[in-house]
N, C-alpha and C. Protein backbone atom coordinates (compact mmCIF):
# COMPACT_ATOMS: atom_id res chain seq x y z
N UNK A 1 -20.46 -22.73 18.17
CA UNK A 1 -19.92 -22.81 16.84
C UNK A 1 -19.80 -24.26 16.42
N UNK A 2 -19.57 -25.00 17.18
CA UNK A 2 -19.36 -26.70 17.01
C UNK A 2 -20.75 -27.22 16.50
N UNK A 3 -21.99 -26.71 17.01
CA UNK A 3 -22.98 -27.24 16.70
C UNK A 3 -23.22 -26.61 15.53
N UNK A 4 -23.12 -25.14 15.23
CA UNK A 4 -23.20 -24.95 13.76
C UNK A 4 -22.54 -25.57 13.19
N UNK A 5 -21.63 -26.25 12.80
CA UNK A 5 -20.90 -26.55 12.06
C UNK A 5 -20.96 -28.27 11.81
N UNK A 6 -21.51 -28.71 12.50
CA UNK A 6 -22.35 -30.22 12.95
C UNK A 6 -23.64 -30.15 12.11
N UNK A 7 -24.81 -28.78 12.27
CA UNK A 7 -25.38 -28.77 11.67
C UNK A 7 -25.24 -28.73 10.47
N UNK A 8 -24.63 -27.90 9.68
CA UNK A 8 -24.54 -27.61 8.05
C UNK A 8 -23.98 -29.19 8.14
N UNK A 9 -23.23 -29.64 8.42
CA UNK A 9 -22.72 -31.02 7.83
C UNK A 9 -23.48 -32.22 7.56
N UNK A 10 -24.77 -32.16 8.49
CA UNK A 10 -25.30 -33.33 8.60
C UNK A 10 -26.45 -32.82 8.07
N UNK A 11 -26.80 -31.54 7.42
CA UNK A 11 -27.52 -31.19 6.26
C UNK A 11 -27.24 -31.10 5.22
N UNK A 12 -26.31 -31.06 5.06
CA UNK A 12 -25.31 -31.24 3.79
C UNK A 12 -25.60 -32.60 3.42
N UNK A 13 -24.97 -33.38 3.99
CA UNK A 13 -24.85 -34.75 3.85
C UNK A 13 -26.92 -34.92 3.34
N UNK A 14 -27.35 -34.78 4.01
CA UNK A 14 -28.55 -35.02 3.98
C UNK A 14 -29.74 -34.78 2.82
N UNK A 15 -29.18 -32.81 2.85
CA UNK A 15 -29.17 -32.88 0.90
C UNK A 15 -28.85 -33.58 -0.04
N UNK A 16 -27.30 -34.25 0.18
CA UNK A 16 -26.89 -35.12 -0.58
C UNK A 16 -27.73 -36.21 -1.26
N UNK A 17 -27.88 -37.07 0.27
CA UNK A 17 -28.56 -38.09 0.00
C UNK A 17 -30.41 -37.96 -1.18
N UNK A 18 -31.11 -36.70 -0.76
CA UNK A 18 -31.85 -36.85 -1.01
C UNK A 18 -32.48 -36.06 -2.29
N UNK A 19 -30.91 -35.06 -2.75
CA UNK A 19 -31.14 -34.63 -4.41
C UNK A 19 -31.03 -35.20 -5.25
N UNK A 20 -31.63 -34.66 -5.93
CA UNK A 20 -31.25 -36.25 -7.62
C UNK A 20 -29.49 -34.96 -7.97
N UNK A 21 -28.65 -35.77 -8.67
CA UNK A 21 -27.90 -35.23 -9.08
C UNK A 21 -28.44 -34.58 -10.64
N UNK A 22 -27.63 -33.35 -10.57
CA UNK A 22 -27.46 -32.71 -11.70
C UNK A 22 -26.52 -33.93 -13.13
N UNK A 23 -26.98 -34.28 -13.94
CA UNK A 23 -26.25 -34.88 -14.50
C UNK A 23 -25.18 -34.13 -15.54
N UNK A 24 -23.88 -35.00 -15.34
CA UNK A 24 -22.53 -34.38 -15.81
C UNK A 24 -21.86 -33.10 -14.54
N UNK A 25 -22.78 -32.55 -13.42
CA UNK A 25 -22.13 -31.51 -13.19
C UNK A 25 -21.08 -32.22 -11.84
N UNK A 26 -19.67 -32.24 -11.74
CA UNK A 26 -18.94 -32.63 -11.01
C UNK A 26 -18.68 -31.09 -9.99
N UNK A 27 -19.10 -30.25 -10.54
CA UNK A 27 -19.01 -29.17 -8.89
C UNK A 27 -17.24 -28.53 -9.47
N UNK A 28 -16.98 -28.75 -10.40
CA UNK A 28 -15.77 -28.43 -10.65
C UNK A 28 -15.60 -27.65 -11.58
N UNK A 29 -16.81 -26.54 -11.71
CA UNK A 29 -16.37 -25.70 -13.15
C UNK A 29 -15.81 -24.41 -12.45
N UNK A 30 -16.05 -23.23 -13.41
CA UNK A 30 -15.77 -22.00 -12.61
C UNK A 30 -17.16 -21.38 -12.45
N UNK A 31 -16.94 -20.84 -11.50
CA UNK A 31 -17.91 -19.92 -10.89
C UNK A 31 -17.60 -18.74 -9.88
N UNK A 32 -18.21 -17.38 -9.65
CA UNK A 32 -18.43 -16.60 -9.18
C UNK A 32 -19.23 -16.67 -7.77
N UNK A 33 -18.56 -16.79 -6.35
CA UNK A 33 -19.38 -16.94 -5.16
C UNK A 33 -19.37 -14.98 -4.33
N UNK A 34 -20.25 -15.59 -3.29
CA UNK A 34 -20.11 -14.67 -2.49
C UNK A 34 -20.92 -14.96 -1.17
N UNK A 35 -20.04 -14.41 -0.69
CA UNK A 35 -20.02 -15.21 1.06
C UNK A 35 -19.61 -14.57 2.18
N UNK A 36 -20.38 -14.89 3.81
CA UNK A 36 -19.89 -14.05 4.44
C UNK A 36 -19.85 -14.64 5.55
N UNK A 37 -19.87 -14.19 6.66
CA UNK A 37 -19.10 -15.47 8.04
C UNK A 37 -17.82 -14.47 8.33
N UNK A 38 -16.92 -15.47 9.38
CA UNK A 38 -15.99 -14.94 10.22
C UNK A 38 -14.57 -15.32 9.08
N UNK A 39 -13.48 -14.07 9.33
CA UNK A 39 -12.60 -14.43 8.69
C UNK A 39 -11.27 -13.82 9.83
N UNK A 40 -10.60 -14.77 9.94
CA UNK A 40 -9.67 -14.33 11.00
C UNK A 40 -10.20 -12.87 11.97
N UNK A 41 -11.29 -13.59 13.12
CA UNK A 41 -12.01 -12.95 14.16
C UNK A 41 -12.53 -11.60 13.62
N UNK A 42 -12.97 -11.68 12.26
CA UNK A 42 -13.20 -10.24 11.47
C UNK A 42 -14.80 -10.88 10.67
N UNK A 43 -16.21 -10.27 10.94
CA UNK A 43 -17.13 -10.19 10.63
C UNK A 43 -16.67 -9.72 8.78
N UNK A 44 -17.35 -10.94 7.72
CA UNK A 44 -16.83 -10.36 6.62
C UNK A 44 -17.40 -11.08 5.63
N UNK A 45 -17.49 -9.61 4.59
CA UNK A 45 -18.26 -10.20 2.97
C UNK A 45 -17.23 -10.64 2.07
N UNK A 46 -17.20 -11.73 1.49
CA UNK A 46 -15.62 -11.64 0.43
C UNK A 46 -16.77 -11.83 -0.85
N UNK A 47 -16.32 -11.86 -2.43
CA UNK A 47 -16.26 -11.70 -3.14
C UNK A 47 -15.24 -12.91 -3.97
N UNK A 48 -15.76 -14.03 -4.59
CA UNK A 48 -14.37 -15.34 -5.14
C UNK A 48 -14.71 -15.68 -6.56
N UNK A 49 -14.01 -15.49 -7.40
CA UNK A 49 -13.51 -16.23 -8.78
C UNK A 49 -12.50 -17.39 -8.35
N UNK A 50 -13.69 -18.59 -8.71
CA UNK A 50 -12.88 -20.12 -8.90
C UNK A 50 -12.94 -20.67 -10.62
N UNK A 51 -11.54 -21.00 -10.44
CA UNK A 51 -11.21 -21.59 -12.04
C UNK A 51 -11.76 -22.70 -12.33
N UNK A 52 -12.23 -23.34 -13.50
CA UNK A 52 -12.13 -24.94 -13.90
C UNK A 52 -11.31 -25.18 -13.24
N UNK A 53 -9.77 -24.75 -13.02
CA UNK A 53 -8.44 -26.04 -13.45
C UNK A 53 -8.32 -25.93 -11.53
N UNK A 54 -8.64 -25.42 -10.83
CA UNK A 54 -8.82 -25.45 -9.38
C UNK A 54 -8.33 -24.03 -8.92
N UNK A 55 -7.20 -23.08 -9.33
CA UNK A 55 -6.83 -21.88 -8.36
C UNK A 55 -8.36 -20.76 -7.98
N UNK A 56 -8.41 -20.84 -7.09
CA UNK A 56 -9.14 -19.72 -6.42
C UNK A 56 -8.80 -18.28 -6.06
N UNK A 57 -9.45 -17.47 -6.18
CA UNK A 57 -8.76 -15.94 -5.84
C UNK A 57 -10.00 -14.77 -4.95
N UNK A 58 -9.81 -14.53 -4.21
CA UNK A 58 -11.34 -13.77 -2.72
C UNK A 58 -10.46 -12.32 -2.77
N UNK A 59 -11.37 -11.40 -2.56
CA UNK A 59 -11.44 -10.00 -1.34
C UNK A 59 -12.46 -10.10 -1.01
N UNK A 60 -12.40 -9.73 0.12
CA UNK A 60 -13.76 -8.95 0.96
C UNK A 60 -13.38 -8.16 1.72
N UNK A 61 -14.24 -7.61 2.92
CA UNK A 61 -14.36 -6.59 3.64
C UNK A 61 -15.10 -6.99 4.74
N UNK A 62 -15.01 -6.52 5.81
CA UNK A 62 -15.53 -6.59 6.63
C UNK A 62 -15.25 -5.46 8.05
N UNK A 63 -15.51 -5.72 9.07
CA UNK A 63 -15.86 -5.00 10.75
C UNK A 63 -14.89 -6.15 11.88
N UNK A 64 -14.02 -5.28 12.30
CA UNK A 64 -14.16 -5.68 13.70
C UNK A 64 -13.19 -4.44 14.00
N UNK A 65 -14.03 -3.60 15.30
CA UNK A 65 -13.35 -2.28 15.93
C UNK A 65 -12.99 -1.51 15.13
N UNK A 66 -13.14 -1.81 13.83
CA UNK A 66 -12.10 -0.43 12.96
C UNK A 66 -13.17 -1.44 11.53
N UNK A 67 -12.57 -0.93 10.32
CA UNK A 67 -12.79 -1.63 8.80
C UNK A 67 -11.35 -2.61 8.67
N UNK A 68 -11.69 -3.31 8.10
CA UNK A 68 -10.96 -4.30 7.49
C UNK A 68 -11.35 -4.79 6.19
N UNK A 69 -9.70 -5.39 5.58
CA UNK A 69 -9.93 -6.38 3.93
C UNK A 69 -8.80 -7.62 4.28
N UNK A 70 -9.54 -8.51 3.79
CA UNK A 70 -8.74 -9.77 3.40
C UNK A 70 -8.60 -10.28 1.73
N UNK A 71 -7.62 -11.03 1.36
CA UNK A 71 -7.54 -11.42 0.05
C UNK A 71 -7.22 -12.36 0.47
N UNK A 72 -7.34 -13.24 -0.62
CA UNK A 72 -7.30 -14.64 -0.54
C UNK A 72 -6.77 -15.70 -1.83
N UNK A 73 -5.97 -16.45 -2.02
CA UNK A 73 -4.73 -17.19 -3.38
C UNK A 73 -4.98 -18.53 -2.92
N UNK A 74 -5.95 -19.53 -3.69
CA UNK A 74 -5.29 -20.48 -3.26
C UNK A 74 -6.12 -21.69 -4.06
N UNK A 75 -6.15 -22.92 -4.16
CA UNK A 75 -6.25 -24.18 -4.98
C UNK A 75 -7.31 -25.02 -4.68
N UNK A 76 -7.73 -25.23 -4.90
CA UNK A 76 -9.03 -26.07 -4.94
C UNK A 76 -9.15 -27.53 -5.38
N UNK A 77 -8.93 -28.41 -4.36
CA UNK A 77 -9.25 -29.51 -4.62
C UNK A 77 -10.27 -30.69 -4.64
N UNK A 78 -10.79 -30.64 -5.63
CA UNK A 78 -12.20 -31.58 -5.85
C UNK A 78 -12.15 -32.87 -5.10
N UNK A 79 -12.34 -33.04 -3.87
CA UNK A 79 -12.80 -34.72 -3.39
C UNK A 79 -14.28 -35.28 -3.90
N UNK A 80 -14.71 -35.15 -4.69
CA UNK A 80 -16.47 -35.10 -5.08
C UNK A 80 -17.21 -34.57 -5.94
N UNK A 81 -18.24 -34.72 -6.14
CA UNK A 81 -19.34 -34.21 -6.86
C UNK A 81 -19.71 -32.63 -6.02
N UNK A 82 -19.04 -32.72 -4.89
CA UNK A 82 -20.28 -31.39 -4.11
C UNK A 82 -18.71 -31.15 -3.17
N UNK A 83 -17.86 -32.01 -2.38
CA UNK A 83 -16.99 -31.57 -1.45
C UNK A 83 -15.43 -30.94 -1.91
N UNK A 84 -14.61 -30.50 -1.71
CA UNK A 84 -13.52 -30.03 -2.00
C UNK A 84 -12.59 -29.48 -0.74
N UNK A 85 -11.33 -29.80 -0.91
CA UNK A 85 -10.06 -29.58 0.09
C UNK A 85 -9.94 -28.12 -0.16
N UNK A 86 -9.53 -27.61 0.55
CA UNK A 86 -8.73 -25.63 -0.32
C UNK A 86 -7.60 -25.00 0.74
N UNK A 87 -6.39 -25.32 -0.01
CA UNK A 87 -5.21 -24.95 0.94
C UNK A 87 -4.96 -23.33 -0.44
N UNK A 88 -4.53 -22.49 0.96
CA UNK A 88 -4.44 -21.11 0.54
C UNK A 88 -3.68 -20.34 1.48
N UNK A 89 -3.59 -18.90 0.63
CA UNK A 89 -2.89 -18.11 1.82
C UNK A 89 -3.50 -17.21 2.00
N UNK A 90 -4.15 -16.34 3.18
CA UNK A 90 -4.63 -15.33 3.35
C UNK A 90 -3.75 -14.21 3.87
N UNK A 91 -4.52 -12.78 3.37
CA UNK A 91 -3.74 -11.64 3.99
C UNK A 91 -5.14 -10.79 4.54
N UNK A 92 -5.06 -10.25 5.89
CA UNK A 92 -6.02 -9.80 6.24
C UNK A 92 -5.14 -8.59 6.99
N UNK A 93 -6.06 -7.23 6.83
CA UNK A 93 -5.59 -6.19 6.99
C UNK A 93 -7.03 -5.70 8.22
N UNK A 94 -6.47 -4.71 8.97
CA UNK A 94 -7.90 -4.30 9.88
C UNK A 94 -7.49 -2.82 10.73
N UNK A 95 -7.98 -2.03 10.66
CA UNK A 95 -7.48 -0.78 11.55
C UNK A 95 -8.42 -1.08 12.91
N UNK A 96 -7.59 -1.14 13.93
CA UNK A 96 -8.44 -1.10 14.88
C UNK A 96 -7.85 0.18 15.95
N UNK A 97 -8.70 0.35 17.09
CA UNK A 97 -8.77 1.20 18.08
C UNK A 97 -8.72 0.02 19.25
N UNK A 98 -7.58 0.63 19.66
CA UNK A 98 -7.54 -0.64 21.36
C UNK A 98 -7.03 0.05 22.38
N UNK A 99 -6.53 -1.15 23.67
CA UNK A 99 -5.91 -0.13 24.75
C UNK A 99 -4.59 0.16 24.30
N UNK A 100 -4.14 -0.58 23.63
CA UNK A 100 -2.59 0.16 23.46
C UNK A 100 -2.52 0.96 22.13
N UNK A 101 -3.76 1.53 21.58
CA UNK A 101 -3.69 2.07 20.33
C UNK A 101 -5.27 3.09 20.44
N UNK A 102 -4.54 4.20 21.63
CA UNK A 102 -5.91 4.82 21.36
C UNK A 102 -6.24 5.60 20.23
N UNK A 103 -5.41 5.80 19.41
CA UNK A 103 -5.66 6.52 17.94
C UNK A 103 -5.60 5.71 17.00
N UNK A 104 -5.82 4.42 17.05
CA UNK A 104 -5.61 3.65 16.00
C UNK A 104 -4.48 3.08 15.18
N UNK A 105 -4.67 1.89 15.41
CA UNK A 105 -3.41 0.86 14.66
C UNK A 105 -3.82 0.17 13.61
N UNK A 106 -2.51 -0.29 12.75
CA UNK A 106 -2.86 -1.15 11.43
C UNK A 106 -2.44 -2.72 11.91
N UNK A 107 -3.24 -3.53 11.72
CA UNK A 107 -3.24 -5.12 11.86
C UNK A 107 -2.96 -5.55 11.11
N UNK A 108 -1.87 -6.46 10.34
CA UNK A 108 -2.35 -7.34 9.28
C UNK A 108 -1.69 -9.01 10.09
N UNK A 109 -2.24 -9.82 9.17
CA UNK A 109 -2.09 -11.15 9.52
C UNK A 109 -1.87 -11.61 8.21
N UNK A 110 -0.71 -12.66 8.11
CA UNK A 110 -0.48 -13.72 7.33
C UNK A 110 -0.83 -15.16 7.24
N UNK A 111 -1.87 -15.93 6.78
CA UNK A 111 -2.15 -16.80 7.02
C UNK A 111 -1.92 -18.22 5.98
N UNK A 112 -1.61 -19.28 6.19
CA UNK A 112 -1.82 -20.15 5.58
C UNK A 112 -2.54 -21.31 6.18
N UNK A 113 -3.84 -21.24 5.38
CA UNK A 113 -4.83 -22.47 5.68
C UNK A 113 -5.34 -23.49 4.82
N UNK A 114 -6.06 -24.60 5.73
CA UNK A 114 -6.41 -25.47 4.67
C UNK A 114 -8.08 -25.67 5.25
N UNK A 115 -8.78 -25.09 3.89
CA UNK A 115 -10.56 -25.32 4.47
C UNK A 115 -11.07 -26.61 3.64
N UNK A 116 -12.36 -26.89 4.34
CA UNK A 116 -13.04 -28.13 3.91
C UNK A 116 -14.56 -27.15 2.94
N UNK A 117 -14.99 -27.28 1.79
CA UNK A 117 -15.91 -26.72 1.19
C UNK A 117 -16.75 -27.86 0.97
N UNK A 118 -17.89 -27.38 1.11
CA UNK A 118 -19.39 -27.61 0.75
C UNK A 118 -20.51 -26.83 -0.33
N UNK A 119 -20.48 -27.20 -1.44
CA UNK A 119 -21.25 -26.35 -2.12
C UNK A 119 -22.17 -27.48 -3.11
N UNK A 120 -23.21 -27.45 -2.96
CA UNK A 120 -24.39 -28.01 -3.11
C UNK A 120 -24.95 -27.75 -4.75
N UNK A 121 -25.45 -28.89 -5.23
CA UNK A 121 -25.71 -28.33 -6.67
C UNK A 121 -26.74 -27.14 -6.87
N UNK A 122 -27.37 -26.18 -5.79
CA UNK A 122 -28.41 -25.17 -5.93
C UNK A 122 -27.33 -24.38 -5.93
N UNK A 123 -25.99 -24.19 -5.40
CA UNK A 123 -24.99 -23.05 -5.26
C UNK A 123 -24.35 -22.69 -3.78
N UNK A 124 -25.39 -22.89 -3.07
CA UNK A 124 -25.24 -23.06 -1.72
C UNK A 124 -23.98 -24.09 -1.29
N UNK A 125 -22.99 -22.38 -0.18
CA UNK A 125 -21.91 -23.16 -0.08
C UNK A 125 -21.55 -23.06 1.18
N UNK A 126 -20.62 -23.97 1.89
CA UNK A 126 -20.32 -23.48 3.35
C UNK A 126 -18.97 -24.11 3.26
N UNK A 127 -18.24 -23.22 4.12
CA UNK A 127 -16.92 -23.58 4.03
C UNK A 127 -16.10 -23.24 5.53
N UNK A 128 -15.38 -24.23 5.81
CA UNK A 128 -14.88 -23.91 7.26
C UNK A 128 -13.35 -24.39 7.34
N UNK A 129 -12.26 -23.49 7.74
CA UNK A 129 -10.41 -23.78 7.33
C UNK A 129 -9.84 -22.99 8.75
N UNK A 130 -9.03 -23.31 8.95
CA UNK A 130 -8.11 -23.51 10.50
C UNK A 130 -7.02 -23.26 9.43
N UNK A 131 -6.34 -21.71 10.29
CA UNK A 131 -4.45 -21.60 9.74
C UNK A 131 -3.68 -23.24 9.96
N UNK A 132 -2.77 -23.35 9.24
CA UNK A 132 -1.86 -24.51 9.60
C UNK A 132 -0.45 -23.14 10.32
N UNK A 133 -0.58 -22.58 9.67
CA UNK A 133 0.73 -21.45 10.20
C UNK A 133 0.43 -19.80 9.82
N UNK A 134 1.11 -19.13 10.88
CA UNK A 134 0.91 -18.15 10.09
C UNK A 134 1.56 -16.89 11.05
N UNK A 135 1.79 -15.59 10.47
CA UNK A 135 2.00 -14.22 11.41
C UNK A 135 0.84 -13.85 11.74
N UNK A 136 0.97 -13.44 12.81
CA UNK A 136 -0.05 -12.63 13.27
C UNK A 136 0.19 -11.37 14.11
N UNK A 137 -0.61 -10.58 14.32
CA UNK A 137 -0.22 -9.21 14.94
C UNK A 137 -0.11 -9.58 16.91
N UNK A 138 0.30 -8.92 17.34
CA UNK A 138 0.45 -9.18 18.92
C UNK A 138 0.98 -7.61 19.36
N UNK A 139 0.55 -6.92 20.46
CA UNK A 139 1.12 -5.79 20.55
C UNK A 139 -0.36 -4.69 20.55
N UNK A 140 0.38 -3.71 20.60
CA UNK A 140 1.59 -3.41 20.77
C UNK A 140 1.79 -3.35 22.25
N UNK A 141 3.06 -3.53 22.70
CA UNK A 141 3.73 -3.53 23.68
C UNK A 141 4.27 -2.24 24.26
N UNK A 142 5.22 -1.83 25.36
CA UNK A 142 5.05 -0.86 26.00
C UNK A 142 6.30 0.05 25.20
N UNK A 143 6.06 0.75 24.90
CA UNK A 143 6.84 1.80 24.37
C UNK A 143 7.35 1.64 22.79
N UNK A 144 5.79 0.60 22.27
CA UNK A 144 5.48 1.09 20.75
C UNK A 144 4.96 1.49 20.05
N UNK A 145 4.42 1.94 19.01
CA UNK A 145 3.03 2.81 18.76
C UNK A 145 2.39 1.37 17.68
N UNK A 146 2.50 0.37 16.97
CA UNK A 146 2.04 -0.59 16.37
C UNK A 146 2.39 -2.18 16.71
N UNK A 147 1.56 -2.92 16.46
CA UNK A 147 1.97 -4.04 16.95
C UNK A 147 2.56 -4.26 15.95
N UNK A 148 3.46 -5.72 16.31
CA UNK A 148 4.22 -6.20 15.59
C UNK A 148 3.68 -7.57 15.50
N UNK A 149 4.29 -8.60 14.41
CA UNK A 149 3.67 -9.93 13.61
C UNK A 149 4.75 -10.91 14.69
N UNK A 150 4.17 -12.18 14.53
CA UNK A 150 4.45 -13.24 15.59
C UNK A 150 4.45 -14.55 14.45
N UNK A 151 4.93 -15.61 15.02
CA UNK A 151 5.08 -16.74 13.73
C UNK A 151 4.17 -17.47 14.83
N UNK A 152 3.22 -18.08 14.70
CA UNK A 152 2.47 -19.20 15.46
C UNK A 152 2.16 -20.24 14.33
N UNK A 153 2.08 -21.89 15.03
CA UNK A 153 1.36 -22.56 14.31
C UNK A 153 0.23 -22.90 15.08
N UNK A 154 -0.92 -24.05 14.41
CA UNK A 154 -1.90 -24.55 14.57
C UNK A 154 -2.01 -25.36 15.81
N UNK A 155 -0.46 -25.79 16.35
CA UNK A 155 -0.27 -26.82 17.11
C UNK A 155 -0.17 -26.13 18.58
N UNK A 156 0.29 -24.90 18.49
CA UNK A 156 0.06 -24.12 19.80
C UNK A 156 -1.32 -23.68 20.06
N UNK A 157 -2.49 -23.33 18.85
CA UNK A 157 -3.85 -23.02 19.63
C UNK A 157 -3.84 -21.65 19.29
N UNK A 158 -3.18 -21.28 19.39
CA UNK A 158 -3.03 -19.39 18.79
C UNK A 158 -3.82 -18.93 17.49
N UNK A 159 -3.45 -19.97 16.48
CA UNK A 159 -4.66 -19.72 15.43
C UNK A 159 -5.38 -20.04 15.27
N UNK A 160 -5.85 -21.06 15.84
CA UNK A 160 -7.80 -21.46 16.62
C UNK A 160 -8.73 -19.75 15.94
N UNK A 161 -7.99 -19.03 16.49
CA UNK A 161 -9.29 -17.78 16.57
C UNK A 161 -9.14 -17.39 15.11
N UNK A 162 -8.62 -17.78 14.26
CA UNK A 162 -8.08 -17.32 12.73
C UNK A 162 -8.19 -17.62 12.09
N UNK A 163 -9.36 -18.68 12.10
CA UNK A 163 -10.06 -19.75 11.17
C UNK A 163 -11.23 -18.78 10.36
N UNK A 164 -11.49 -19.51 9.54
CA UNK A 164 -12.77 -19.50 8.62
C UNK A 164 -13.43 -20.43 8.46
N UNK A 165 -14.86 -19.23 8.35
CA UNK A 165 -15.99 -19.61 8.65
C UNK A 165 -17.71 -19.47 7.64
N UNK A 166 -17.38 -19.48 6.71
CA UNK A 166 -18.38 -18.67 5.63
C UNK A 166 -19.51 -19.42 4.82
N UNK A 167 -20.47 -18.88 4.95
CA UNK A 167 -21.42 -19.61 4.06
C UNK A 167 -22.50 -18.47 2.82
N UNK A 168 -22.29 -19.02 1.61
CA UNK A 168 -22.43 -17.87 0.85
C UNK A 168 -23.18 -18.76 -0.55
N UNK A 169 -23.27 -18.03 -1.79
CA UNK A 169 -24.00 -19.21 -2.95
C UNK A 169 -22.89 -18.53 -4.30
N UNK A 170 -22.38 -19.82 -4.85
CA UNK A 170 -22.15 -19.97 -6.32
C UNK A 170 -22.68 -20.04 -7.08
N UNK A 171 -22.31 -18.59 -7.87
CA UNK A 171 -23.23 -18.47 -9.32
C UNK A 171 -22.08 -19.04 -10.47
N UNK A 172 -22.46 -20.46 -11.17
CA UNK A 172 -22.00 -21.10 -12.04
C UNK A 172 -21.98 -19.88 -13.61
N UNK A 173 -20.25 -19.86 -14.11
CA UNK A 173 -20.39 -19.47 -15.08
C UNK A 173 -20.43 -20.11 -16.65
């Protein structure tokens, strides 16, 4: 994953250098994306309306052991012509089948992250964000039928696996 993520960057950068810019376009209007990659350890398509003025708003869907949806609230900050900061909160929901849930349990996770975006003046975007904090499911434990939510931050390593990961294209409106 390190080297993917090495790669898009130093192709990114590389596009950079070697597109002529779009003139006037600062990468900051609104547009309609869609994108897919890992979203808190969940294989997933989201669906995003970004504003001019920066708030962002995602669902998608996706797979892991069961169906899952995530939504997504959060702000968009322009460092660039092409790069942008994006602190947000995610909610990701997932039914899975495990050992302590042989009929199936409901997951959700609370997340608050901050991703680094890449989206290129063709539309082409990649985007990669690490929780700073967040609940997460743990469980279930012995003599419960659902897991229960946990407070972890970034600094223990726990939400390492709860990052995002997506690369998808913006259609400018």
């Amino acid at each position: 994953m390190t080297k993917l993520v090495a790669l898009a960057i130093v192709l990114s950068v590389a596009g950079r250098a070697t597109a002529p810019e779009q003139g006037g376009d600062d990468g900051s209007g609104k547009s309609v994306a869609v994108a897919g990659g890992l979203i808190a350890l969940t294989l997933a398509a989201d669906a995003e309306v970004q504003t001019r003025w920066g708030p962002a708003i995602a669902a998608g869907v996706g797979e892991r052991r069961g169906p899952a949806f995530n939504v997504y609230l959060g702000e968009t900050i322009f460092l660039g012509a092409h790069w942008s900061l994006r602190p947000g909160f995610r909610f990701e929901r997932s039914w899975q089948t495990v050992t302590g849930c042989p009929t199936g349990c409901t997951f959700d996770a609370y997340l608050a992250e901050a991703a680094i975006r890449y989206q290129a003046p063709s539309g082409f975007l990649f985007e990669f964000g690490l929780p700073a904090f967040g609940w997460v499911p743990v469980g279930p434990d012995a003599g419960e039928t659902e897991p229960h939510l946990r407070f972890y931050t970034l600094a223990t390593g726990d939400l390492a696996l709860f990052g995002t990961l997506l690369v998808g294209y913006a259609f400018a409106l």
